[in-house]
C-alpha atoms as a PDB file:
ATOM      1  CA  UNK A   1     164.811-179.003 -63.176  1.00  0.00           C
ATOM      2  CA  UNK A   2     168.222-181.390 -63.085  1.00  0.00           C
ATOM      3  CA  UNK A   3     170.249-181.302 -59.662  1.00  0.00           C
ATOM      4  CA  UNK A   4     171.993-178.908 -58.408  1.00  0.00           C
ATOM      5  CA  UNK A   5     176.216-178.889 -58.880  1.00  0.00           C
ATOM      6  CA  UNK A   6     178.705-177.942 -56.556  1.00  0.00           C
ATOM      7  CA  UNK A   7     178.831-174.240 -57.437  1.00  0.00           C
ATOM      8  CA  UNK A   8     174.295-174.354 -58.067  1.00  0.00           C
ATOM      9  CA  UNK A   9     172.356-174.680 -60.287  1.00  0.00           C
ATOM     10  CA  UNK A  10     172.973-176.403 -63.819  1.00  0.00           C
ATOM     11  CA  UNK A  11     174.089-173.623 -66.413  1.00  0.00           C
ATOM     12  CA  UNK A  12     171.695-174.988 -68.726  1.00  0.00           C
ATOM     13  CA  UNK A  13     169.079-174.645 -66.041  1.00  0.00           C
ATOM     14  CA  UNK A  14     169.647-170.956 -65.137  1.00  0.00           C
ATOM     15  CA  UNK A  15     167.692-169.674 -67.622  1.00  0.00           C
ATOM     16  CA  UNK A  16     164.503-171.617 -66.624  1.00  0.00           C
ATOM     17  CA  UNK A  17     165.148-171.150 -62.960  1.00  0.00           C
ATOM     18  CA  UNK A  18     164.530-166.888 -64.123  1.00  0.00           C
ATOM     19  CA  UNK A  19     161.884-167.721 -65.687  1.00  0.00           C
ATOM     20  CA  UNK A  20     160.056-168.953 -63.165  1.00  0.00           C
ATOM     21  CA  UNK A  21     160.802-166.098 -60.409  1.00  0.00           C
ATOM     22  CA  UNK A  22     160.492-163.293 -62.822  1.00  0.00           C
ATOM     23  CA  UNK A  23     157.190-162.305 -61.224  1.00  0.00           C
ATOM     24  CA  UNK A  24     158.786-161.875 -57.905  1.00  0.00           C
ATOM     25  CA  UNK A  25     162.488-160.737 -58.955  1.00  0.00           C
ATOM     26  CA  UNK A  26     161.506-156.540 -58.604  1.00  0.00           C
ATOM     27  CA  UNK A  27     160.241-157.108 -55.571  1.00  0.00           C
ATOM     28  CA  UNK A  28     163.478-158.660 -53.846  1.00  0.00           C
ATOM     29  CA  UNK A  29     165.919-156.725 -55.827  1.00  0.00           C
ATOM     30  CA  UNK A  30     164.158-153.352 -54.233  1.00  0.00           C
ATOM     31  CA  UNK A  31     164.338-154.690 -51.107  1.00  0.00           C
ATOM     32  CA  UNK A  32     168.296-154.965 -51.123  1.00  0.00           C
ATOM     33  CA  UNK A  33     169.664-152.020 -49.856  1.00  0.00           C
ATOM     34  CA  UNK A  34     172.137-150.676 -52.376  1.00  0.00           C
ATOM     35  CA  UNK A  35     170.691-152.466 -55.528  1.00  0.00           C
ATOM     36  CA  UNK A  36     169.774-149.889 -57.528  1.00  0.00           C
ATOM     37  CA  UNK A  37     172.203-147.246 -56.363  1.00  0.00           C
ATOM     38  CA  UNK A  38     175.076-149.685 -57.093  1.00  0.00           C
ATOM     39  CA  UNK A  39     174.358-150.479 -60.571  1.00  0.00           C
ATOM     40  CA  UNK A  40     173.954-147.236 -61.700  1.00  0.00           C
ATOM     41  CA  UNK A  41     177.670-146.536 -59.687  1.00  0.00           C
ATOM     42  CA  UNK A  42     179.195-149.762 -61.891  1.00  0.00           C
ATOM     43  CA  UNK A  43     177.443-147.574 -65.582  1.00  0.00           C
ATOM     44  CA  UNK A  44     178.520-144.509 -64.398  1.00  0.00           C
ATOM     45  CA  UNK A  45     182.007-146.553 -64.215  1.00  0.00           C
ATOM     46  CA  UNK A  46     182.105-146.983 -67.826  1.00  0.00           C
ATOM     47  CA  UNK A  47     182.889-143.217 -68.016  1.00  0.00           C
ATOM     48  CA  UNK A  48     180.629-142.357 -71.184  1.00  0.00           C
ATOM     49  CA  UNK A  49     180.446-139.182 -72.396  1.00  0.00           C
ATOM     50  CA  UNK A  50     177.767-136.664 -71.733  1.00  0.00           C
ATOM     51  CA  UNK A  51     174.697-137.938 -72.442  1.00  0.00           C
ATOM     52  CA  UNK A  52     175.179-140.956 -74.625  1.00  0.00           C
ATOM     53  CA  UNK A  53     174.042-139.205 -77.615  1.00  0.00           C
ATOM     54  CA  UNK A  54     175.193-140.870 -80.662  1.00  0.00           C
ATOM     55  CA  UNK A  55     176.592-143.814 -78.871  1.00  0.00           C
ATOM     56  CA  UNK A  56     175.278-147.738 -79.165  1.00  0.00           C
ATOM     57  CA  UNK A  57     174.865-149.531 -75.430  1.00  0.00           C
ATOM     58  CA  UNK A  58     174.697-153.319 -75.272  1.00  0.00           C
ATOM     59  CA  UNK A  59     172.827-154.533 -72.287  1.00  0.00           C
ATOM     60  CA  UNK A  60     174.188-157.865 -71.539  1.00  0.00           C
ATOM     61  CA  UNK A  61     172.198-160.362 -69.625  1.00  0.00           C
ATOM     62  CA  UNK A  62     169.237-157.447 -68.540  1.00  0.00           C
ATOM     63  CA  UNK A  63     166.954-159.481 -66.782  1.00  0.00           C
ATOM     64  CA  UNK A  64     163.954-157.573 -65.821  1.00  0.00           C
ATOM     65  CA  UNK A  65     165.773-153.969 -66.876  1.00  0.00           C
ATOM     66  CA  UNK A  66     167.455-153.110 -63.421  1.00  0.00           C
ATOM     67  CA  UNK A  67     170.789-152.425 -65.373  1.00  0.00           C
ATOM     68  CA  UNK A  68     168.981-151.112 -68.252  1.00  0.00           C
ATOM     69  CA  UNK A  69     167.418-148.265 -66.258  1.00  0.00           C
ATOM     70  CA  UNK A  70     170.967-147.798 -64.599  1.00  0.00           C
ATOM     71  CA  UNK A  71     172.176-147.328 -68.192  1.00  0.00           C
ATOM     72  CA  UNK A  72     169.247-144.780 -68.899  1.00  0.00           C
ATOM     73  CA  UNK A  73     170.110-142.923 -66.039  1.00  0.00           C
ATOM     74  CA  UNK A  74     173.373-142.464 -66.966  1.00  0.00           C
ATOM     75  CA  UNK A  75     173.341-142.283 -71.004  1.00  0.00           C
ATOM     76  CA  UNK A  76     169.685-140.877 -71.552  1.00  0.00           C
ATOM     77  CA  UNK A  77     170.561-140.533 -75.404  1.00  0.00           C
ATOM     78  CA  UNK A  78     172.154-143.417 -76.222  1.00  0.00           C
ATOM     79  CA  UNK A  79     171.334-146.022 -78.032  1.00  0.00           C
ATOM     80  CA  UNK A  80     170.495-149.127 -76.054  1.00  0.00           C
ATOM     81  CA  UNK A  81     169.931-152.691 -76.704  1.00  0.00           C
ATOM     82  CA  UNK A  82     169.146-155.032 -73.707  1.00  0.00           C
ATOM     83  CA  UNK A  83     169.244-159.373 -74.021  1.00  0.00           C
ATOM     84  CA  UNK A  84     168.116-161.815 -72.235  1.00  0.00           C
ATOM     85  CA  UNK A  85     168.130-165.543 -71.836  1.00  0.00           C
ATOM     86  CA  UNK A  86     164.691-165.725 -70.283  1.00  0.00           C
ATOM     87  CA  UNK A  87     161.644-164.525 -71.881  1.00  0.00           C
ATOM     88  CA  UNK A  88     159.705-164.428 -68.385  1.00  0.00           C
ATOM     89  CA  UNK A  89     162.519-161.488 -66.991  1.00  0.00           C
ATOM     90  CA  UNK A  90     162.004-160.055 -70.687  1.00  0.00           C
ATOM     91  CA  UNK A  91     158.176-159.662 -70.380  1.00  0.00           C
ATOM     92  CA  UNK A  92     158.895-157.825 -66.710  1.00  0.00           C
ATOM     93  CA  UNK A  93     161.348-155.473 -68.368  1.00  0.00           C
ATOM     94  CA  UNK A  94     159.568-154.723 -71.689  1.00  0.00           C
ATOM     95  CA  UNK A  95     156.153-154.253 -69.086  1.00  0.00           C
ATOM     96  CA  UNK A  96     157.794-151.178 -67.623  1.00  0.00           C
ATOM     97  CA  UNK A  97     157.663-147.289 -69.328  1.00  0.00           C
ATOM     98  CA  UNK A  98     160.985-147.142 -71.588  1.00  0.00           C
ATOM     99  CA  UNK A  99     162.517-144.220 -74.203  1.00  0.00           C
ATOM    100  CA  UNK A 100     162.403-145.252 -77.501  1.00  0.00           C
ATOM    101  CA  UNK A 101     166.035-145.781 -78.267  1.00  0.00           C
ATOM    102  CA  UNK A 102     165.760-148.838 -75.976  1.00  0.00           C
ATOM    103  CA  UNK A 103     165.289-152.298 -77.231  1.00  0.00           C
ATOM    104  CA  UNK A 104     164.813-155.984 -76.246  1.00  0.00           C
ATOM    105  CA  UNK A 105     166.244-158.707 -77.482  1.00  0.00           C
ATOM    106  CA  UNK A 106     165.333-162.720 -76.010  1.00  0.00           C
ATOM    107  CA  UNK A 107     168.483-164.546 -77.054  1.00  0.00           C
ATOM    108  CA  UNK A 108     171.127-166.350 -74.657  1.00  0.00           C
ATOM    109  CA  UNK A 109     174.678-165.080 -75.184  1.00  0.00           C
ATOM    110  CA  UNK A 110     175.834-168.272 -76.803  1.00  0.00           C
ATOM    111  CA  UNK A 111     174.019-166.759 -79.846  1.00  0.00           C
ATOM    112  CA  UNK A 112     173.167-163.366 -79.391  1.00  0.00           C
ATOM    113  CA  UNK A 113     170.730-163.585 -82.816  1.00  0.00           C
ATOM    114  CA  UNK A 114     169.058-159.837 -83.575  1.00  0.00           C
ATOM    115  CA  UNK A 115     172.083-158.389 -81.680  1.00  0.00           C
ATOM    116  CA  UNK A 116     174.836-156.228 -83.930  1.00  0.00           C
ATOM    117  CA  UNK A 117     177.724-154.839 -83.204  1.00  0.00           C
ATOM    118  CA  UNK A 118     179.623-152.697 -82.840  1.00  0.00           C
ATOM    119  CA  UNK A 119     178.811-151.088 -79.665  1.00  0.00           C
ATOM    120  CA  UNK A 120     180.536-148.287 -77.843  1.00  0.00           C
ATOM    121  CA  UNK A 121     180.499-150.111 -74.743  1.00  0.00           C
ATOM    122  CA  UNK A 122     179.079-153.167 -73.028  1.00  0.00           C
ATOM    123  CA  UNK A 123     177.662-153.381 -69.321  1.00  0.00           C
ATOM    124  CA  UNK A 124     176.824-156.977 -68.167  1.00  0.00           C
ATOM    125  CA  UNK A 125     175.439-157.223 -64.693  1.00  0.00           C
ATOM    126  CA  UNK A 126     175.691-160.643 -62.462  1.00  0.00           C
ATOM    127  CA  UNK A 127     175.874-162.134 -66.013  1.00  0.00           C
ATOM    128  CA  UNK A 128     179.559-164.038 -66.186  1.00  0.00           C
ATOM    129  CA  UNK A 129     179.027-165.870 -63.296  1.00  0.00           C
ATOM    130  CA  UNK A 130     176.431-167.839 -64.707  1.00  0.00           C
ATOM    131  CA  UNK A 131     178.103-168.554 -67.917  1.00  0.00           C
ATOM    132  CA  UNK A 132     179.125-172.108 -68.682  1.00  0.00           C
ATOM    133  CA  UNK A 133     182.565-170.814 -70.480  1.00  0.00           C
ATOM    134  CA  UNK A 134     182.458-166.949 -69.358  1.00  0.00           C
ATOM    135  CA  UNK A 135     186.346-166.974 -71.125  1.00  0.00           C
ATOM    136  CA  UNK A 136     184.323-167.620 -74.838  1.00  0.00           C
ATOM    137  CA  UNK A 137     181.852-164.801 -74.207  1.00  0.00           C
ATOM    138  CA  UNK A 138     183.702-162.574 -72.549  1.00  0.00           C
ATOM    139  CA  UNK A 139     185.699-162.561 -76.064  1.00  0.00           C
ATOM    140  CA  UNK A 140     182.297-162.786 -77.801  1.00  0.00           C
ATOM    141  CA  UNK A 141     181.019-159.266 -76.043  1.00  0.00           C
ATOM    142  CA  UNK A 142     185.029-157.909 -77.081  1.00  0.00           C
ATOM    143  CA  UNK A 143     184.219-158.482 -80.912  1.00  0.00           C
ATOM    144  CA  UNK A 144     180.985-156.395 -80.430  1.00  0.00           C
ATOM    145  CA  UNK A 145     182.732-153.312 -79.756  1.00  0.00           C
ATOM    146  CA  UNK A 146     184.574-150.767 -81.331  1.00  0.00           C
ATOM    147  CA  UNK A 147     188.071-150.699 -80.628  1.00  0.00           C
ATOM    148  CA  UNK A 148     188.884-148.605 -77.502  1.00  0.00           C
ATOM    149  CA  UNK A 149     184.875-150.016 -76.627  1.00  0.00           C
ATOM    150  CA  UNK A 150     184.281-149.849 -72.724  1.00  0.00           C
ATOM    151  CA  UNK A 151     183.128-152.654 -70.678  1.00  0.00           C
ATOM    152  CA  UNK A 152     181.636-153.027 -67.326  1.00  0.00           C
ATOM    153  CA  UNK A 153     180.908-156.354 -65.137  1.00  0.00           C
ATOM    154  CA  UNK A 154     178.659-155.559 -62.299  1.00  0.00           C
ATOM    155  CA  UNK A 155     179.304-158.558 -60.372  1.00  0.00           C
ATOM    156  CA  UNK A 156     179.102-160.601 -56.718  1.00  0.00           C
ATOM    157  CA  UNK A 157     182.828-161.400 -55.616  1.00  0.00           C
ATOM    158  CA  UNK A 158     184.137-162.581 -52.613  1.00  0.00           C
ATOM    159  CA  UNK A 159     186.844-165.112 -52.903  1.00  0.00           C
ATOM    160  CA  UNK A 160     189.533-162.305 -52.319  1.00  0.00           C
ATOM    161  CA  UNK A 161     187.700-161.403 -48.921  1.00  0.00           C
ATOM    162  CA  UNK A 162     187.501-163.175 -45.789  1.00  0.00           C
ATOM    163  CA  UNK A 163     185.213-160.577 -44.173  1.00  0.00           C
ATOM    164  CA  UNK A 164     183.172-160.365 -47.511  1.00  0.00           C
ATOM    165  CA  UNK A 165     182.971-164.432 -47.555  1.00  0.00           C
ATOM    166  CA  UNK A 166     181.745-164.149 -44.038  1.00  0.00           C
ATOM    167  CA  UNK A 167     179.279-161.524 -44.740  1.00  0.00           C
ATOM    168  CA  UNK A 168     178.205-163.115 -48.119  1.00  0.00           C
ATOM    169  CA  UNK A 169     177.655-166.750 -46.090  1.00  0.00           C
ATOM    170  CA  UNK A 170     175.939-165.242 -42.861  1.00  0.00           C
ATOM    171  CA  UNK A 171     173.281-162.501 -45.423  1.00  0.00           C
ATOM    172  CA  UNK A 172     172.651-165.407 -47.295  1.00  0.00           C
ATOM    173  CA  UNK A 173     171.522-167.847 -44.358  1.00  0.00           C
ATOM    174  CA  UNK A 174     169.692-165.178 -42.455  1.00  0.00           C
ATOM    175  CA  UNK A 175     168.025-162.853 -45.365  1.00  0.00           C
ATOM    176  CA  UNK A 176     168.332-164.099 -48.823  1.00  0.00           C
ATOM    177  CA  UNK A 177     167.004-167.160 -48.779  1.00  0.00           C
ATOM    178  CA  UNK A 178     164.484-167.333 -46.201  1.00  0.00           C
ATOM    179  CA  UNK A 179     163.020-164.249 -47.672  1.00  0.00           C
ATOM    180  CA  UNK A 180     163.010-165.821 -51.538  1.00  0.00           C
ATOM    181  CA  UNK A 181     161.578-168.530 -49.920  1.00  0.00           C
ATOM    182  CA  UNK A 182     158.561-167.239 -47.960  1.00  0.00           C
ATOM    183  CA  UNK A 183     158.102-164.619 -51.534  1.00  0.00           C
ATOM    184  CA  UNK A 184     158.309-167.306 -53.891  1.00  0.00           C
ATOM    185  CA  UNK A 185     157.605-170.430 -51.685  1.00  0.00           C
ATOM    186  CA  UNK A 186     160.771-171.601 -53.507  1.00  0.00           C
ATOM    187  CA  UNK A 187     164.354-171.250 -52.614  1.00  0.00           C
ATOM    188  CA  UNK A 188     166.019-173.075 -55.081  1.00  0.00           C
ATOM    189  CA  UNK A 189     167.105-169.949 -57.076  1.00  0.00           C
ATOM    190  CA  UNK A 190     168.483-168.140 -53.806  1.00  0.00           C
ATOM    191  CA  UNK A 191     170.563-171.539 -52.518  1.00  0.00           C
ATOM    192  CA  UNK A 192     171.825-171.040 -56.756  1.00  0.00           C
ATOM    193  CA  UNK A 193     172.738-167.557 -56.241  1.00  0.00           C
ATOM    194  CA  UNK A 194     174.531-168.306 -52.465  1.00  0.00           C
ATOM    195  CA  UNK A 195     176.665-171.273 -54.083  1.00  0.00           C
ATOM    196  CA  UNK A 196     177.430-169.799 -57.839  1.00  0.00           C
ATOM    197  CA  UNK A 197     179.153-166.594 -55.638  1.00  0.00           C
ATOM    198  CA  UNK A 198     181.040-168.904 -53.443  1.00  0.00           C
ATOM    199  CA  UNK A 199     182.802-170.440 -56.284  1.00  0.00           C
ATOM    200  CA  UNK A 200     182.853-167.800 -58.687  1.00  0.00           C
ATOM    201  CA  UNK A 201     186.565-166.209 -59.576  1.00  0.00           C
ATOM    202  CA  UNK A 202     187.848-163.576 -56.892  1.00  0.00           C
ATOM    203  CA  UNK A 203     188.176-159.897 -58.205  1.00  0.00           C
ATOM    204  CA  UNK A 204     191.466-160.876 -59.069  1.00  0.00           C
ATOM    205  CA  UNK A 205     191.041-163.774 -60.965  1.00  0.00           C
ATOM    206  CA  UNK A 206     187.728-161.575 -63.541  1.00  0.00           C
ATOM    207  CA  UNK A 207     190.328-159.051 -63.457  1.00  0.00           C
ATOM    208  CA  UNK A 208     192.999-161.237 -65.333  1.00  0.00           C
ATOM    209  CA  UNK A 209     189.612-162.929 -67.302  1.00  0.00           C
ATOM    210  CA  UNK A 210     188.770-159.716 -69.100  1.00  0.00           C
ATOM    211  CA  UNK A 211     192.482-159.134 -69.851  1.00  0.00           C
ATOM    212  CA  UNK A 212     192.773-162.721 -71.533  1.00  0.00           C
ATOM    213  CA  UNK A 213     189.406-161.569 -73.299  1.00  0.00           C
ATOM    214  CA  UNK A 214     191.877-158.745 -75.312  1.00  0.00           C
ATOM    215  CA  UNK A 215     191.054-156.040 -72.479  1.00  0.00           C
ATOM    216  CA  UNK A 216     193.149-153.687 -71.404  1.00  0.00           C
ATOM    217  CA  UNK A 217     193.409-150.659 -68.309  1.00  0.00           C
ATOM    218  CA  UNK A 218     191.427-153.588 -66.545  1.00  0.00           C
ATOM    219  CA  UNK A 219     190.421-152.161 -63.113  1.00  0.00           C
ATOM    220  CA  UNK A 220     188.240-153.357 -60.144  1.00  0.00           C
ATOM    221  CA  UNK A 221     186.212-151.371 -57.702  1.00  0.00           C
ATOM    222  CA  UNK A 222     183.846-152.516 -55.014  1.00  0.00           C
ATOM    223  CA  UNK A 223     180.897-150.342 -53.367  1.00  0.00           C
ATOM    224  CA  UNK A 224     180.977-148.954 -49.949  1.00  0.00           C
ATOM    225  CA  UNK A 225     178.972-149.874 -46.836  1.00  0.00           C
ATOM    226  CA  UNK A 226     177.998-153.536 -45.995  1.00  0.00           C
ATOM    227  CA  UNK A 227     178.449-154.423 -49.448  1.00  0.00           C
ATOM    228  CA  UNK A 228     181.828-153.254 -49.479  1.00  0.00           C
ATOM    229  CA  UNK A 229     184.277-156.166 -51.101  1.00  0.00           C
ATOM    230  CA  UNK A 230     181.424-158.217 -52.371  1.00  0.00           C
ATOM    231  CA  UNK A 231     179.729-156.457 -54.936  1.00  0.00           C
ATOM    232  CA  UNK A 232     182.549-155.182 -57.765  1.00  0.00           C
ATOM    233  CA  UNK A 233     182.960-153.153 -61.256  1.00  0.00           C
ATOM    234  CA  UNK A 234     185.342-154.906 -63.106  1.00  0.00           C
ATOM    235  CA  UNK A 235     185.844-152.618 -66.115  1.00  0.00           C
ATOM    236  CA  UNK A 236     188.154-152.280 -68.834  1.00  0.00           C
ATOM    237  CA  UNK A 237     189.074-151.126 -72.345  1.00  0.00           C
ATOM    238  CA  UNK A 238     188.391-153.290 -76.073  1.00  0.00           C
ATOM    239  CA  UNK A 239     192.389-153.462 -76.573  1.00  0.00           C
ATOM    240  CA  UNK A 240     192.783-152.057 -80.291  1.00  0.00           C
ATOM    241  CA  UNK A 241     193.733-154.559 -83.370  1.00  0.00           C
ATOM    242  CA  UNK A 242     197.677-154.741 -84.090  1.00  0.00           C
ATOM    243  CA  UNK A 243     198.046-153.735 -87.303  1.00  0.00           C
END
């Protein structure tokens, strides 16, 4: 694996960097209070109707199927496919009990082969941040949906937030990466996922993203308790063709 950059690892390297920690990733997800709870707040944010049936659900970036399940939860009868750039997070997710009208798909975003449009809506969870040009797919997950298509980012975010910078920085240094380390016996992943946050765009600056992407009603909302200004639903509305 090639050196790390400023803002972590190597976008090219990302994907690798999974795939070696999928066997671990459940286990330190579930031990973040709020994980679960929060993704399935950021679907529920999409504001789908009843219970998904006859709708199409992209899955954007699924990892081992935390945001999967949060779509589930909230759109039982939808249709759902789920992608991934790393086959080792794939085998975790596809490992687990799913519905039938769930699917897998190993492909990065840059080519998205075996995935078809259009969708009714798009969730993509602590996905753009590890993009190398987040403004190209962003407009590549737009041309996948229907017009008035919903998307939500589920996303770290704390460049608008001194409080939330101090909490990310100070969480980071005591919990996240000692504990990835002594799990894993490797913390280069964790250091990644401190750094990438650090630099990523403020809520501000994905909010006017995904409104250059041909978005519109583009909202954000954060979560409450400790969490509260660093983790964010950034969602919005597939703007509809002028005629």
């Amino acid at each position: 694996m090639s050196g790390m950059s400023r803002d972590g690892l190597p976008r090219a390297d990302v994907p690798s960097a999974f795939d070696a920690h999928a066997p671990w990733y459940d286990r330190l997800t579930g031990a973040s209070p709020g994980y679960h709870r929060h993704l399935r707040l950021s679907a529920q944010r999409l504001g789908l109707p009843g219970d998904g049936d006859g709708l199409r659900l992209l899955d954007a970036g699924c990892g081992t199927g935390a945001s999967t399940a949060a779509l589930v939860s909230v759109a039982p009868a939808a249709r759902i496919t789920a992608f991934d750039a790393s086959a080792a997070m794939l085998d975790q997710a596809r490992a687990k009990s799913w519905p039938g009208n769930v699917e897998f798909v190993h492909t990065p975003i840059e080519d998205m082969s075996g995935v078809r449009g259009p969708f009714d809506a798009v969730f993509a969870a602590y996905l753009v941040r590890n993009l190398a040009d987040p403004d190209t797919q962003l407009r590549r997950l737009r041309n996948l949906l229907r017009p008035g298509g919903r998307i939500a980012l589920h996303e770290y975010s704390v460049r608008d937030s001194r409080r939330a910078l101090l909490v990310w920085n100070a969480v980071c240094a005591g919990v996240i990466i000692p504990l990835g380390r002594v799990t894993t016996g490797d913390a280069t992943l964790y250091r990644h996922l401190r750094r990438s946050v650090l630099r990523f765009d403020g809520a501000s600056a994905l909010t006017a993203r995904l409104t250059r992407a041909g978005f519109r009603d583009v909202r954000a909302e954060s979560v409450a308790g400790w969490q509260r200004g660093i983790v964010h639903t950034i969602t919005g509305t597939a703007a509809r063709e002028e005629p």
